[in-house]
Protein backbone atom coordinates (compact mmCIF):
# COMPACT_ATOMS: atom_id res chain seq x y z
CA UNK A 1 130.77 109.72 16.00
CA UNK A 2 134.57 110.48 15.46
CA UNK A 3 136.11 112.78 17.43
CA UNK A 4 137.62 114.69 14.39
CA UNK A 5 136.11 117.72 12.49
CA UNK A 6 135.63 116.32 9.20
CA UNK A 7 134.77 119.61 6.68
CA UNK A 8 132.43 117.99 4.39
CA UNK A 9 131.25 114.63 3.63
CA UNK A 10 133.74 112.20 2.06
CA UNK A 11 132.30 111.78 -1.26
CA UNK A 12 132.34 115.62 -2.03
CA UNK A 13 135.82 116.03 -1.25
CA UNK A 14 136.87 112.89 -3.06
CA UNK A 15 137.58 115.20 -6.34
CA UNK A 16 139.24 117.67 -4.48
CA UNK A 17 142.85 117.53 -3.67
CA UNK A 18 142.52 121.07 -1.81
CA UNK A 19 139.72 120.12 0.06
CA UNK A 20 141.77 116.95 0.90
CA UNK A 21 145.08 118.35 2.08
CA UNK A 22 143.10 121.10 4.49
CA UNK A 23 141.06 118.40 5.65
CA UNK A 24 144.13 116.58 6.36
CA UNK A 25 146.12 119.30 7.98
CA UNK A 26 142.65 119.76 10.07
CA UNK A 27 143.23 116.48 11.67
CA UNK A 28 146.65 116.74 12.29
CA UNK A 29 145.54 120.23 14.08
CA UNK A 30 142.91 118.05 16.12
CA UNK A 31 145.15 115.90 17.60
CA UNK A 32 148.08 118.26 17.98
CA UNK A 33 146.00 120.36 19.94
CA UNK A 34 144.32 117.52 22.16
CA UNK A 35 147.95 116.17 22.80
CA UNK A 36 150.26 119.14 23.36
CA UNK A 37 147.68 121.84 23.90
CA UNK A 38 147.30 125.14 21.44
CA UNK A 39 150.87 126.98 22.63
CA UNK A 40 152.99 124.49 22.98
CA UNK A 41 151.98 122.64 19.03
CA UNK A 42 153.97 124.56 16.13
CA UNK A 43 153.14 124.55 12.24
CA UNK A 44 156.23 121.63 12.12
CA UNK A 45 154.50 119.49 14.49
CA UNK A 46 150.73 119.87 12.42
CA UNK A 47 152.82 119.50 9.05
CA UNK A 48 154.68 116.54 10.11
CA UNK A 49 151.33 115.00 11.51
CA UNK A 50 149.79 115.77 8.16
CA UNK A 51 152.87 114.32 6.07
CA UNK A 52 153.88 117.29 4.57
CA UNK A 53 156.02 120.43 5.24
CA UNK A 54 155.58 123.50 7.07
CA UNK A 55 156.23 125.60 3.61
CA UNK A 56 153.56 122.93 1.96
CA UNK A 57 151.22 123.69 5.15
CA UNK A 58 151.41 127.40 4.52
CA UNK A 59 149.99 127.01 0.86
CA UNK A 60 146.48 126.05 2.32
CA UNK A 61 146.43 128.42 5.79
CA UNK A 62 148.54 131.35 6.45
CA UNK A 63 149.19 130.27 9.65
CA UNK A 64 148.03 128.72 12.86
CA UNK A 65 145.47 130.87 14.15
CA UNK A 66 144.04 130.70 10.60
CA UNK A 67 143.77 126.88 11.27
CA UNK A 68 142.32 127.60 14.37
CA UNK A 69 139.93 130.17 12.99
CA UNK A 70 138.91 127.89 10.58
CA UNK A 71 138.69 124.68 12.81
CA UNK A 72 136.28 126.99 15.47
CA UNK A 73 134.17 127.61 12.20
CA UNK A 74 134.01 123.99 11.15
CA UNK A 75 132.75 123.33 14.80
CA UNK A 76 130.42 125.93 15.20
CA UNK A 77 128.55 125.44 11.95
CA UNK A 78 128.14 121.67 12.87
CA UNK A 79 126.69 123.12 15.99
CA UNK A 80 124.35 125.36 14.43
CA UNK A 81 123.13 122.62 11.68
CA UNK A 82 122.45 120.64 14.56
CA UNK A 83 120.41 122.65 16.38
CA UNK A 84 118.38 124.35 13.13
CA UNK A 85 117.42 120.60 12.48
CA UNK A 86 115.52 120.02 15.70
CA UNK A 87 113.55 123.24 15.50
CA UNK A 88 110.37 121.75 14.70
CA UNK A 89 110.12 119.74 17.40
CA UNK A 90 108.18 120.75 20.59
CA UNK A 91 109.87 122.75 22.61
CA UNK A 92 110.25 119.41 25.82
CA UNK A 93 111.68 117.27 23.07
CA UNK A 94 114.09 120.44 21.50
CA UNK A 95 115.23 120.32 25.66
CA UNK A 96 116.09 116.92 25.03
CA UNK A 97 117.87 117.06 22.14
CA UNK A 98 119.88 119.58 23.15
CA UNK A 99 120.97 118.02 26.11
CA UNK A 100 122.14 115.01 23.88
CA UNK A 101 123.70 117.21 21.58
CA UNK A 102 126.19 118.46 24.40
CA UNK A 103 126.11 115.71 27.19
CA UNK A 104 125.49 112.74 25.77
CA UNK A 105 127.99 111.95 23.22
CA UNK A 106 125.62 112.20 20.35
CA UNK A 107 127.31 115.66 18.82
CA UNK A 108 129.91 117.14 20.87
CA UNK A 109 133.12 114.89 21.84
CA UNK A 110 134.77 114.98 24.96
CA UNK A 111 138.39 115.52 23.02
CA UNK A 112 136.27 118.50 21.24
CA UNK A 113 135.17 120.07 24.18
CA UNK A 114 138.85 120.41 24.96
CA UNK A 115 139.74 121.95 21.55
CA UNK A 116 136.62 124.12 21.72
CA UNK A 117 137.83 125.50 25.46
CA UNK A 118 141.49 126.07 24.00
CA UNK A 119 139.84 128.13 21.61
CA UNK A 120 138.01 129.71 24.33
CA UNK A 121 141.44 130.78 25.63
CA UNK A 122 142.73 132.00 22.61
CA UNK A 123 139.85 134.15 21.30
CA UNK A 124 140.50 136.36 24.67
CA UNK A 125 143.11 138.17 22.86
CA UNK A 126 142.43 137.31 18.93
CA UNK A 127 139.64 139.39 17.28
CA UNK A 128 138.76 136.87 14.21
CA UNK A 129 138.27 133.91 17.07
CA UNK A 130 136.19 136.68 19.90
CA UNK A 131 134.06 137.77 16.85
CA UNK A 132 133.23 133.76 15.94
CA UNK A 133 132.75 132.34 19.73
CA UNK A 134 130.49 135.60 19.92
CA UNK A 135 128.64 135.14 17.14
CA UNK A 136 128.32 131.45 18.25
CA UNK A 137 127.27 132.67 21.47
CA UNK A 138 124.34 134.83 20.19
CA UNK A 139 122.78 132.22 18.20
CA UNK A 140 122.60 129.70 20.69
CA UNK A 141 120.97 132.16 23.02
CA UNK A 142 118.44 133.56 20.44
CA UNK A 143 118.12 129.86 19.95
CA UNK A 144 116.88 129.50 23.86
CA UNK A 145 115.12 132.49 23.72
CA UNK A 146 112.75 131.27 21.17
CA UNK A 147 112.56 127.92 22.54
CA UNK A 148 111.37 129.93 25.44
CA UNK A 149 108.89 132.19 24.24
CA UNK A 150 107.80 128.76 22.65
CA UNK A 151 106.88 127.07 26.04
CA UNK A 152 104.76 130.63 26.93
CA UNK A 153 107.52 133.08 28.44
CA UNK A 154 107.04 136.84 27.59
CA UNK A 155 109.79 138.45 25.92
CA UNK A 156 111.74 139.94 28.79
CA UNK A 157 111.78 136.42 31.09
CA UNK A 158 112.48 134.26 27.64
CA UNK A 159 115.37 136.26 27.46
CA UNK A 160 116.33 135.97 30.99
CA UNK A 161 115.89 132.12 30.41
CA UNK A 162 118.15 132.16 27.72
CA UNK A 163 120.95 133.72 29.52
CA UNK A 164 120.51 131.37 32.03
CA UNK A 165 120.12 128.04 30.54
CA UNK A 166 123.56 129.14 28.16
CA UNK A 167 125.47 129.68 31.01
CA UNK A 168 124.48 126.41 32.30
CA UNK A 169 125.01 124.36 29.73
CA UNK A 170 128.75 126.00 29.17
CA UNK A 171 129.11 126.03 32.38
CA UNK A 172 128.12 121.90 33.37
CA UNK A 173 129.84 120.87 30.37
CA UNK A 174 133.12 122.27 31.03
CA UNK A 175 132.69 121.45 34.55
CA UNK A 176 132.14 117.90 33.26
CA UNK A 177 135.40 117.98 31.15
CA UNK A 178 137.74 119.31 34.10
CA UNK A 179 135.70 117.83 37.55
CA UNK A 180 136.26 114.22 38.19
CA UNK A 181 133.44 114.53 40.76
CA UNK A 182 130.86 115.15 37.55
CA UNK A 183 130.09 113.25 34.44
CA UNK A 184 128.09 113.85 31.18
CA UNK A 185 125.26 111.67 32.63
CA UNK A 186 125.02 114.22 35.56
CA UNK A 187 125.59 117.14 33.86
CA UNK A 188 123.17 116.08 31.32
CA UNK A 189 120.47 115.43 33.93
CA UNK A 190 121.41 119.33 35.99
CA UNK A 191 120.77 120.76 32.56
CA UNK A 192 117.82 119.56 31.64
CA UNK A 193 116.03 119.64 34.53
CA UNK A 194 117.09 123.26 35.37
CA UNK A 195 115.70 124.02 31.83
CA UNK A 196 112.71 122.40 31.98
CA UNK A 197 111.96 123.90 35.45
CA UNK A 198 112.31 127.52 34.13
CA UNK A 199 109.46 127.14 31.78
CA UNK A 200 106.68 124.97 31.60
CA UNK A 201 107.43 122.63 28.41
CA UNK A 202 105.06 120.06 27.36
């Protein structure tokens, strides 16, 4: 998996010169970000990166915390789609999956951990990015509360669960990005056997 956002697949955007130049000046955003960090990277450093001009840049976002906004989007949808498509599963396997979808390289990169935590940062004080990371934050924990209620919980201790295991796994993973004394492997293995313990999933 690359460790760039790409919006759609290839082959859809091939006709599209729009979709092409924001997908572009997405990239360029990515590894601005990674390099230089979200305050320090201007629109001149994400045009240059993306071969064009500030001016040009400003046709397809009105600025960057609209990049942002719309990289955080790009992410969390991803996130989302991944999750909706291991639903079906039983709840021990959806435990599974989930912990490879966040610790084991298999959805979430470690260079877009560290974009997703910079966003983090900013959406203390922007409203567009607070609204998204909430909304973000509310499926994933409806997510675990079902998954919950799934292995037998009543209402009020799924939802206890949920709270919980979210913490958790925002907690180990950006404990795994910033502690040397951690890695995904370990962090992978806390998680899911801290889940799995609060519920009996077969």
């Amino acid at each position: 998996m690359t460790t760039r956002v790409k919006v759609e697949d290839p082959s859809v955007l091939a006709g599209s010169r729009g979709d092409n130049r924001r997908e572009l000046i997405l990239e360029a955003f990515h590894d601005c970000i990674i390099r230089n960090g979200y305050s320090s990277t201007t629109l001149r450093d994400v045009a240059r990166k993306a071969g064009m001009t500030a001016s040009h840049l400003l046709y397809y976002f009105s600025g960057k915390d609209a990049i942002l906004a719309h990289y955080f989007n790009v992410v969390s949808q991803r996130i989302i789609e991944r999750i909706n498509s291991f639903r079906k599963a039983s709840p021990a396997q959806q435990v599974d999956y989930l912990a490879d979808l966040f610790f084991a390289g298999k959805g979430i990169a470690n260079s877009e951990t560290g974009f997703m935590l910079e966003c983090f940062g900013v959406a203390v004080h922007d409203r567009q990015l607070h609204a998204e990371k909430s909304a973000l934050d509310l499926f994933c924990k409806n997510y675990l509360e079902e998954l919950f209620r799934q292995a037998g919980c009543k209402p009020a201790e799924a939802s206890d669960h949920a709270e919980v295991a979210y913490a958790l796994l925002i907690g180990l993973r950006t404990a795994a990005y910033f502690d040397g004394w951690l890695d995904l492997l370990q962090a992978r293995r806390l998680f899911h056997a801290s889940v799995l313990e609060m519920a009996d999933f077969k």
